[in-house]
PDB file of N, CA and C in Angstrom:
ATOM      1  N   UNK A   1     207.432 125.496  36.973  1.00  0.00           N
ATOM      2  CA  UNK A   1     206.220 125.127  36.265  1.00  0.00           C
ATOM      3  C   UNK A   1     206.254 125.693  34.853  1.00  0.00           C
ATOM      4  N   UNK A   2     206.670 126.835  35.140  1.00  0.00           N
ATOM      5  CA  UNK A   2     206.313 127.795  33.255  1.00  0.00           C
ATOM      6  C   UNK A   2     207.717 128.200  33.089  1.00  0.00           C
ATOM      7  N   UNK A   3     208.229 129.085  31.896  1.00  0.00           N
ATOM      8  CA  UNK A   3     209.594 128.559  31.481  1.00  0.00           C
ATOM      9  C   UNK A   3     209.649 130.365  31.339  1.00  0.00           C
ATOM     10  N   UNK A   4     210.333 131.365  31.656  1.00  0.00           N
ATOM     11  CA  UNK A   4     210.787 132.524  31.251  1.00  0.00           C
ATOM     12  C   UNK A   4     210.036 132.896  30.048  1.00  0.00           C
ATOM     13  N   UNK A   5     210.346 132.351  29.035  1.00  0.00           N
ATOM     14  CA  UNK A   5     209.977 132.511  27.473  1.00  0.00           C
ATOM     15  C   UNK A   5     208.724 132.469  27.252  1.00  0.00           C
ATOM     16  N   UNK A   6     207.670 131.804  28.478  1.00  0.00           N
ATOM     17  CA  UNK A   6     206.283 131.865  28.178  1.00  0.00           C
ATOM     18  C   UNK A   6     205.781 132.787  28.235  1.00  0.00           C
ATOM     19  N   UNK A   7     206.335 133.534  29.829  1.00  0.00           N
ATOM     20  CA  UNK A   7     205.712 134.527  30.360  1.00  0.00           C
ATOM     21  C   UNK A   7     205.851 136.211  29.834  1.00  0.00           C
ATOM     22  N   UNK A   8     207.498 135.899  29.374  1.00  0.00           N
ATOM     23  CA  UNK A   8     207.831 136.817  28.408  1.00  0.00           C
ATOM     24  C   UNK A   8     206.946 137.172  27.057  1.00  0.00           C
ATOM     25  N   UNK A   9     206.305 135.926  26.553  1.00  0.00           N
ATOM     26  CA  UNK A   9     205.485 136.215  25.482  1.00  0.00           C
ATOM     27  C   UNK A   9     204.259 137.082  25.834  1.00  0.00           C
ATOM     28  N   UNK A  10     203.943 136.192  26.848  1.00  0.00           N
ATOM     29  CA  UNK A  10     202.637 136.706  27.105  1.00  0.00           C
ATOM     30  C   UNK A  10     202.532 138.457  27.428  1.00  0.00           C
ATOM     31  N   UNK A  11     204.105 138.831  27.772  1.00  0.00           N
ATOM     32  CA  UNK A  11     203.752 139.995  28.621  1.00  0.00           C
ATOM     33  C   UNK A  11     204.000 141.307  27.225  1.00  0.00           C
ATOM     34  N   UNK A  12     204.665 140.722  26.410  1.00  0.00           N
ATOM     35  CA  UNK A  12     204.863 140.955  24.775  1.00  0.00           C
ATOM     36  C   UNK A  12     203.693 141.248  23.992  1.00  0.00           C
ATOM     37  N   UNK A  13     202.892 140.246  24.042  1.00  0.00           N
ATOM     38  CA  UNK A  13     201.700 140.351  23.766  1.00  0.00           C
ATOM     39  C   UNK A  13     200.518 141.733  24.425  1.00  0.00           C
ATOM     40  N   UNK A  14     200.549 141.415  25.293  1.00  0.00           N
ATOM     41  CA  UNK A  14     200.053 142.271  26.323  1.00  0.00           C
ATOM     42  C   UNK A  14     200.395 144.183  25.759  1.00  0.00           C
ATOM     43  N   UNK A  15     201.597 144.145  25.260  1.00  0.00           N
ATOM     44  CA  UNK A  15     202.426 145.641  25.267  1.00  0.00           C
ATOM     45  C   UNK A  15     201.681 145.511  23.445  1.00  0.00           C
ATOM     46  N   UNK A  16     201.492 145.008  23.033  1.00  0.00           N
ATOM     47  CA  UNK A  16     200.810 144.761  21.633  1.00  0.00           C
ATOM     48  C   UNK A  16     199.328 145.354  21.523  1.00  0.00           C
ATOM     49  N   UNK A  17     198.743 144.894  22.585  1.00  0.00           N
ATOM     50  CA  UNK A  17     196.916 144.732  22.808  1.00  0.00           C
ATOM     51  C   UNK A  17     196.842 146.412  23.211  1.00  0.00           C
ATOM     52  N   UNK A  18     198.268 146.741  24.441  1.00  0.00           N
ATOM     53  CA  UNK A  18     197.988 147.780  25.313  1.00  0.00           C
ATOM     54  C   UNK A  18     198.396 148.836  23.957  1.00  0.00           C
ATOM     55  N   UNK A  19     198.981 148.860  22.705  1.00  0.00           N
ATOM     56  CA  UNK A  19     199.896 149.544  21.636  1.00  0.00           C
ATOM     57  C   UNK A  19     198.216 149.911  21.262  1.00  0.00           C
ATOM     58  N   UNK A  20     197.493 149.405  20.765  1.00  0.00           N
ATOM     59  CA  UNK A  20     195.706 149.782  19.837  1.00  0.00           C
ATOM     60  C   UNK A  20     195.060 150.113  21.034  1.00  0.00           C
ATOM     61  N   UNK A  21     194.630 149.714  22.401  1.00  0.00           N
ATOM     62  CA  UNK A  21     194.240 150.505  23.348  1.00  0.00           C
ATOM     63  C   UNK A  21     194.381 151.650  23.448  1.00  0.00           C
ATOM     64  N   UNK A  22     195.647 152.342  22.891  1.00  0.00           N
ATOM     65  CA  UNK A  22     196.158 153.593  23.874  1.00  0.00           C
ATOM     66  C   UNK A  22     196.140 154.390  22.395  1.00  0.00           C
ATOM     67  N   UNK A  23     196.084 153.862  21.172  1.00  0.00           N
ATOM     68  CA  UNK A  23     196.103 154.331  19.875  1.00  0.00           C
ATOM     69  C   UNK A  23     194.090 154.774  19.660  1.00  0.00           C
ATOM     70  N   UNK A  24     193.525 154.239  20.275  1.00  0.00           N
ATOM     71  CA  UNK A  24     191.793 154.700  19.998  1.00  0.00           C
ATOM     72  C   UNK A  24     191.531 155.345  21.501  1.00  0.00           C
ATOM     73  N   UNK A  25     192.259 155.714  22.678  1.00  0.00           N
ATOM     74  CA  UNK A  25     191.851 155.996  23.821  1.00  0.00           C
ATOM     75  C   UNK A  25     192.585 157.742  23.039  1.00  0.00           C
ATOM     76  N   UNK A  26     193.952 157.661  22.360  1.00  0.00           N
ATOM     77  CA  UNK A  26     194.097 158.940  22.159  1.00  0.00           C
ATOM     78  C   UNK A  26     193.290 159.900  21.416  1.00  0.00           C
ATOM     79  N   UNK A  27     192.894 159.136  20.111  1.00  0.00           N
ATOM     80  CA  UNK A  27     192.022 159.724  19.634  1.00  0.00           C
ATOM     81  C   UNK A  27     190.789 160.260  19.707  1.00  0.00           C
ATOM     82  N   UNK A  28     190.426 159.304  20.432  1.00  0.00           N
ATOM     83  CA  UNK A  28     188.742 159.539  21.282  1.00  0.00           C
ATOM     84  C   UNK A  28     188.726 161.063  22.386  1.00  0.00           C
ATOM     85  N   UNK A  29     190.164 160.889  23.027  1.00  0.00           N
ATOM     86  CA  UNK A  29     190.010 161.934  23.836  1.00  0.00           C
ATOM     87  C   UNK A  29     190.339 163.142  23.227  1.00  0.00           C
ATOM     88  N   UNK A  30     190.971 163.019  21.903  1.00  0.00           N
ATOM     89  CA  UNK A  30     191.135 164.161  21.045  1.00  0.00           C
ATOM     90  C   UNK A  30     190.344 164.888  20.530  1.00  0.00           C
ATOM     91  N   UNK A  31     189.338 163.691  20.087  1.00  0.00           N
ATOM     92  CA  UNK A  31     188.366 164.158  19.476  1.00  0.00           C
ATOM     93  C   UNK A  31     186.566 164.816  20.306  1.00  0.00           C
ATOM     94  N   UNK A  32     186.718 163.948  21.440  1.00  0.00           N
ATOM     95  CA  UNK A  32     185.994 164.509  22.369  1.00  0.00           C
ATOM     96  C   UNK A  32     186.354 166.113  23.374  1.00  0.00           C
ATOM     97  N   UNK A  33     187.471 166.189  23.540  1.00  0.00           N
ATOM     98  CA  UNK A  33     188.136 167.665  23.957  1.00  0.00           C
ATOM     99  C   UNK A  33     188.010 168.723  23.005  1.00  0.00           C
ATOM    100  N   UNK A  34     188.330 168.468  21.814  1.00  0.00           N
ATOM    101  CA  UNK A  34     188.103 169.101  20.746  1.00  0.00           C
ATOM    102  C   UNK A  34     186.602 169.407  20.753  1.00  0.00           C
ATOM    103  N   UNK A  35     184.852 168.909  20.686  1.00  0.00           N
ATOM    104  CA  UNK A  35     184.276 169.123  20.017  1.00  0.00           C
ATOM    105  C   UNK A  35     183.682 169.776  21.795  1.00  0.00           C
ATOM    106  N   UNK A  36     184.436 169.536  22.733  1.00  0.00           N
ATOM    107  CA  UNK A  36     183.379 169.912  23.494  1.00  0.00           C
ATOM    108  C   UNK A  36     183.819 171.682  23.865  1.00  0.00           C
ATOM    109  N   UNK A  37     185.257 172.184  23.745  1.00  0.00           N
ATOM    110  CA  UNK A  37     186.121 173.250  23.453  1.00  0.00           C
ATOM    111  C   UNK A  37     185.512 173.778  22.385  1.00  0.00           C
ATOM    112  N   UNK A  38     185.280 173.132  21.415  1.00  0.00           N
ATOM    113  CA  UNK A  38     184.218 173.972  20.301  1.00  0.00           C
ATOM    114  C   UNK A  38     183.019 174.548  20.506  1.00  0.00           C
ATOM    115  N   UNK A  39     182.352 173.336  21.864  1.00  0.00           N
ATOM    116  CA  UNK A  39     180.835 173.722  21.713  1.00  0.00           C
ATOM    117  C   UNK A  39     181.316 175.028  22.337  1.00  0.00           C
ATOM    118  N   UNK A  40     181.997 174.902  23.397  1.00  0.00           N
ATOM    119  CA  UNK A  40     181.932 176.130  24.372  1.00  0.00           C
ATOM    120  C   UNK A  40     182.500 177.319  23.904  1.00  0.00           C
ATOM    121  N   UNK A  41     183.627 177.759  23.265  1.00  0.00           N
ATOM    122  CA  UNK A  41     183.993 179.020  22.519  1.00  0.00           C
ATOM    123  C   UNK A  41     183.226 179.252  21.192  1.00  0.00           C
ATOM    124  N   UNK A  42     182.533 178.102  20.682  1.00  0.00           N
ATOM    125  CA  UNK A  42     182.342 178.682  19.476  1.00  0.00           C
ATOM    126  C   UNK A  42     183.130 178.813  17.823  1.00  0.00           C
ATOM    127  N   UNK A  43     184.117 177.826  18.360  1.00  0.00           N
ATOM    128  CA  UNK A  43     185.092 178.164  17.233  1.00  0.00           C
ATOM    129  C   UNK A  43     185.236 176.834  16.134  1.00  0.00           C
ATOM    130  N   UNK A  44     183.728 175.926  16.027  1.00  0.00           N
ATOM    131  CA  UNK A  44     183.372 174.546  15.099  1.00  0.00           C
ATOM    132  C   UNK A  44     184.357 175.172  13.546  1.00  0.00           C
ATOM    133  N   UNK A  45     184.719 173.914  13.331  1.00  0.00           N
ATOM    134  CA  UNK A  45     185.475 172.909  13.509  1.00  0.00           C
ATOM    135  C   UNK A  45     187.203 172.407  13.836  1.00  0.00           C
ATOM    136  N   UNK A  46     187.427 174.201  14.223  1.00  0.00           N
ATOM    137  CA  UNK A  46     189.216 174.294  14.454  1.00  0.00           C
ATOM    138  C   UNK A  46     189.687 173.814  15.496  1.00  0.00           C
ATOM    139  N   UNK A  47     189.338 173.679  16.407  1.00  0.00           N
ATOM    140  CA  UNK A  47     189.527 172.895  17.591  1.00  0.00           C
ATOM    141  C   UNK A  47     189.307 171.394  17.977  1.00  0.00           C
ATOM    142  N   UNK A  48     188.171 170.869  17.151  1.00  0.00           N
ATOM    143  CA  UNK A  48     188.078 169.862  16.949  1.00  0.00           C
ATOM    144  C   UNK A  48     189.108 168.857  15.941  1.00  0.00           C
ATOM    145  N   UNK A  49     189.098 169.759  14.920  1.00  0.00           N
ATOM    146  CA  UNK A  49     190.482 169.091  13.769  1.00  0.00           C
ATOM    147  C   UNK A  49     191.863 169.516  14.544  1.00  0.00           C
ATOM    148  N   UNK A  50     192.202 170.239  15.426  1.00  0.00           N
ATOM    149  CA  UNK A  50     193.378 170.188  15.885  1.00  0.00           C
ATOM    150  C   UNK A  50     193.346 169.594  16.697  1.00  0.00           C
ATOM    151  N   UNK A  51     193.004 169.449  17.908  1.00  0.00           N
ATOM    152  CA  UNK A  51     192.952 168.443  19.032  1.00  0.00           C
ATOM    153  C   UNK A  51     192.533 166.817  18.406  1.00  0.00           C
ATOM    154  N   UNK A  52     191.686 166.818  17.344  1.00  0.00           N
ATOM    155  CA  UNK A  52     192.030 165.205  16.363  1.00  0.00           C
ATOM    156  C   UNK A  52     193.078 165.070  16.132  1.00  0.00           C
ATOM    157  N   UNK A  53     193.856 165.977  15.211  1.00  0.00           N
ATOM    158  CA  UNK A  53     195.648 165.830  15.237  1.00  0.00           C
ATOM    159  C   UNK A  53     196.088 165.575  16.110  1.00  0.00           C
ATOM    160  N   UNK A  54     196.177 166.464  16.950  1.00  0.00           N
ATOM    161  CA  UNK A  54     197.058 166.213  18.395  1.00  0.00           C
ATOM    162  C   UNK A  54     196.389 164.670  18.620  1.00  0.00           C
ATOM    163  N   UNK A  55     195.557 164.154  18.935  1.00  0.00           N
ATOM    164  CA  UNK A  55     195.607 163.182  19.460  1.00  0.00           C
ATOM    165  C   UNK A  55     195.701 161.523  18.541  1.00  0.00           C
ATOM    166  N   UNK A  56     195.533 162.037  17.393  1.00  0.00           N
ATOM    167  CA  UNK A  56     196.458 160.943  16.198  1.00  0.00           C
ATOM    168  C   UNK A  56     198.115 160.673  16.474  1.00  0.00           C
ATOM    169  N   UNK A  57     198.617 161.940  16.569  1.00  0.00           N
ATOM    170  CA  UNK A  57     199.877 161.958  16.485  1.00  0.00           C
ATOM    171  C   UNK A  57     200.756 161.395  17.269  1.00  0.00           C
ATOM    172  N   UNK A  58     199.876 162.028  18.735  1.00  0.00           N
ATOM    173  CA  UNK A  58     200.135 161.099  19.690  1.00  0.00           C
ATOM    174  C   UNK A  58     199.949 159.884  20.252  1.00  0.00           C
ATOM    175  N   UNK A  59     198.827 158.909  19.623  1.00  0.00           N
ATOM    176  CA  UNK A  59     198.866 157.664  19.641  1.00  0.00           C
ATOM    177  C   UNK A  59     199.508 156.999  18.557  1.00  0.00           C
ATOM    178  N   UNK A  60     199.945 158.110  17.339  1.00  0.00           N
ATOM    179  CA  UNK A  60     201.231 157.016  16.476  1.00  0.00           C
ATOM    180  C   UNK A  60     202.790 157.120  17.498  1.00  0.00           C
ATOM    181  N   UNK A  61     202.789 157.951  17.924  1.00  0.00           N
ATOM    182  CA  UNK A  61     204.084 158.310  18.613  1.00  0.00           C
ATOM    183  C   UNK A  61     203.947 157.089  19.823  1.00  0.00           C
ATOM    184  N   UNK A  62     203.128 156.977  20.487  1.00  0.00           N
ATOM    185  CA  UNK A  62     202.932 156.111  21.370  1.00  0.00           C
ATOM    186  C   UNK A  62     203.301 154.539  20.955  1.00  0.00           C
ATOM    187  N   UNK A  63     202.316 154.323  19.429  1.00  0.00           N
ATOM    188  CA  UNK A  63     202.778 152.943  18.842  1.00  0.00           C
ATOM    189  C   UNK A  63     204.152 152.944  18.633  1.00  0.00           C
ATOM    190  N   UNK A  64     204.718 153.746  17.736  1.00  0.00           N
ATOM    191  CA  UNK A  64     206.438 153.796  17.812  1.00  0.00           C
ATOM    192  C   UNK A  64     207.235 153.490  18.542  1.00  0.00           C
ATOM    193  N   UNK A  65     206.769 153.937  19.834  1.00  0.00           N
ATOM    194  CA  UNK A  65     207.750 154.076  20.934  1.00  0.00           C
ATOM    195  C   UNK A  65     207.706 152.337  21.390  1.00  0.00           C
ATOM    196  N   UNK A  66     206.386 151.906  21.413  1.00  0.00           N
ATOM    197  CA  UNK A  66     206.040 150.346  21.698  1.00  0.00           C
ATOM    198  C   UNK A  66     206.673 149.387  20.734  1.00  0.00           C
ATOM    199  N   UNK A  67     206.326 149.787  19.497  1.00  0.00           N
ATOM    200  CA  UNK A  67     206.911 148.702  18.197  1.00  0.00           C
ATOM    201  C   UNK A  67     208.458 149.036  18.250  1.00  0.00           C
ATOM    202  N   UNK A  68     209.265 149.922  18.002  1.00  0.00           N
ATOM    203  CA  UNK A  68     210.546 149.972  18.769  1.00  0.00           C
ATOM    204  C   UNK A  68     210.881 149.211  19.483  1.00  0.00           C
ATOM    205  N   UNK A  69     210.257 148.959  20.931  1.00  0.00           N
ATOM    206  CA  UNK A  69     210.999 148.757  21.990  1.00  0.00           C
ATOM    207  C   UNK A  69     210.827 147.119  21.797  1.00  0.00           C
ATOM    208  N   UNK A  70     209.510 146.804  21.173  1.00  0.00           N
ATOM    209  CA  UNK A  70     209.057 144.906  21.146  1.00  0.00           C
ATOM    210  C   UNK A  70     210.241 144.629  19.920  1.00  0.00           C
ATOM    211  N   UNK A  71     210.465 145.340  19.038  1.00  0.00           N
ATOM    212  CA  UNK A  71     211.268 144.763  17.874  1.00  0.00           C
ATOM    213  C   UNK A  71     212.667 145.074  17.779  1.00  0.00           C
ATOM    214  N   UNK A  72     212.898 146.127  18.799  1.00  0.00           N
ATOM    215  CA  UNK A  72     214.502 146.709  19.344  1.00  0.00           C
ATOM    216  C   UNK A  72     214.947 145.407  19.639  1.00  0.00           C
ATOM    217  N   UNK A  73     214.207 144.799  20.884  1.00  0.00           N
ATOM    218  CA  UNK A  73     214.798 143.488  21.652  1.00  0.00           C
ATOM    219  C   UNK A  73     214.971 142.466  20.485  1.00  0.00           C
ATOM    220  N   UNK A  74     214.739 142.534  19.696  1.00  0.00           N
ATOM    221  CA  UNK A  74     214.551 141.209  18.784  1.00  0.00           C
ATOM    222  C   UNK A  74     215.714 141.137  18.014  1.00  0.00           C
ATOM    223  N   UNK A  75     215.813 142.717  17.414  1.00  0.00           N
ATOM    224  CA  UNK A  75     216.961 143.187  16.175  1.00  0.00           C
ATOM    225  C   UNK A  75     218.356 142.749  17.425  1.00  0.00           C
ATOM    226  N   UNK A  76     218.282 143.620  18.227  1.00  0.00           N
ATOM    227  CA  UNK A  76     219.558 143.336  19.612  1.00  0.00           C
ATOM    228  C   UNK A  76     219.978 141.797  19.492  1.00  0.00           C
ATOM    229  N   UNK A  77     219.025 141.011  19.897  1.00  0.00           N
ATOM    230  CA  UNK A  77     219.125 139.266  19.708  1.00  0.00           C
ATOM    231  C   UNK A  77     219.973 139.206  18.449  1.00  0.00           C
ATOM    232  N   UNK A  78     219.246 139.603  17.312  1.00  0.00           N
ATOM    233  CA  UNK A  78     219.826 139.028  15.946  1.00  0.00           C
ATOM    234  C   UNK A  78     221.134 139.580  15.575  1.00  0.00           C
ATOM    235  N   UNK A  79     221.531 140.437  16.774  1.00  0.00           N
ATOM    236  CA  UNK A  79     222.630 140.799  16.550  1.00  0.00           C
ATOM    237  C   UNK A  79     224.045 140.469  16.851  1.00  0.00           C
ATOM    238  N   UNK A  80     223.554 139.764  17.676  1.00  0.00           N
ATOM    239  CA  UNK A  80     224.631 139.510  18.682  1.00  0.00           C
ATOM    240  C   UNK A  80     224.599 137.559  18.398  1.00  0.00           C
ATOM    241  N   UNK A  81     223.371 137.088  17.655  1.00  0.00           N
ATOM    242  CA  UNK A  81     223.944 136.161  16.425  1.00  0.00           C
ATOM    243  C   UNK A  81     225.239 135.510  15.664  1.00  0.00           C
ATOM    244  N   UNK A  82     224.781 136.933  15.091  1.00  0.00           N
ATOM    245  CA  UNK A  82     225.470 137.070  13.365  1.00  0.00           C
ATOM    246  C   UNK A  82     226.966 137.406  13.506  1.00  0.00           C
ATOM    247  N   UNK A  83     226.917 138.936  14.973  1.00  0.00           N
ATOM    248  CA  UNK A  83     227.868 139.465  14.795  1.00  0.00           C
ATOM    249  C   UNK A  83     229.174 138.523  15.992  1.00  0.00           C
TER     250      UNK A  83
END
């Protein structure tokens, strides 16, 4: 009925949608761990700006690892092209 290449897109897509999901789920939890570690020791705003880092860093690291792997397969293809 459906052809490899469809489903492949779709599931491509999918690792795209799930790449900004997991990029505002890190931050949110960064930034929520952070301010609630603050309320409780007392230590506004160092914990909050570090655990924001930490959790930036780790949803760019996360996109990387995704945009890599969707555009690895692609460069691989164009490689084996040319070469």
């Amino acid at each position: 009925m459906g052809s490899g290449g469809g489903k492949r897109s779709i599931l491509q897509i999918a690792d795209l949608v799930n790449m900004g999901v997991a990029m505002v789920l890190c931050v949110v939890l960064g930034l929520a761990l952070g301010v609630y570690l603050d309320g409780k020791f007392g230590t506004e705003p160092i914990l909050t700006l570090l655990l924001l880092l930490c959790g930036l860093l780790a949803g760019f690291r996360y996109m990387y690892k995704t945009y890599m792997r969707f555009f690895g397969e692609e460069l691989k293809g164009d490689d084996h092209k040319h070469g």
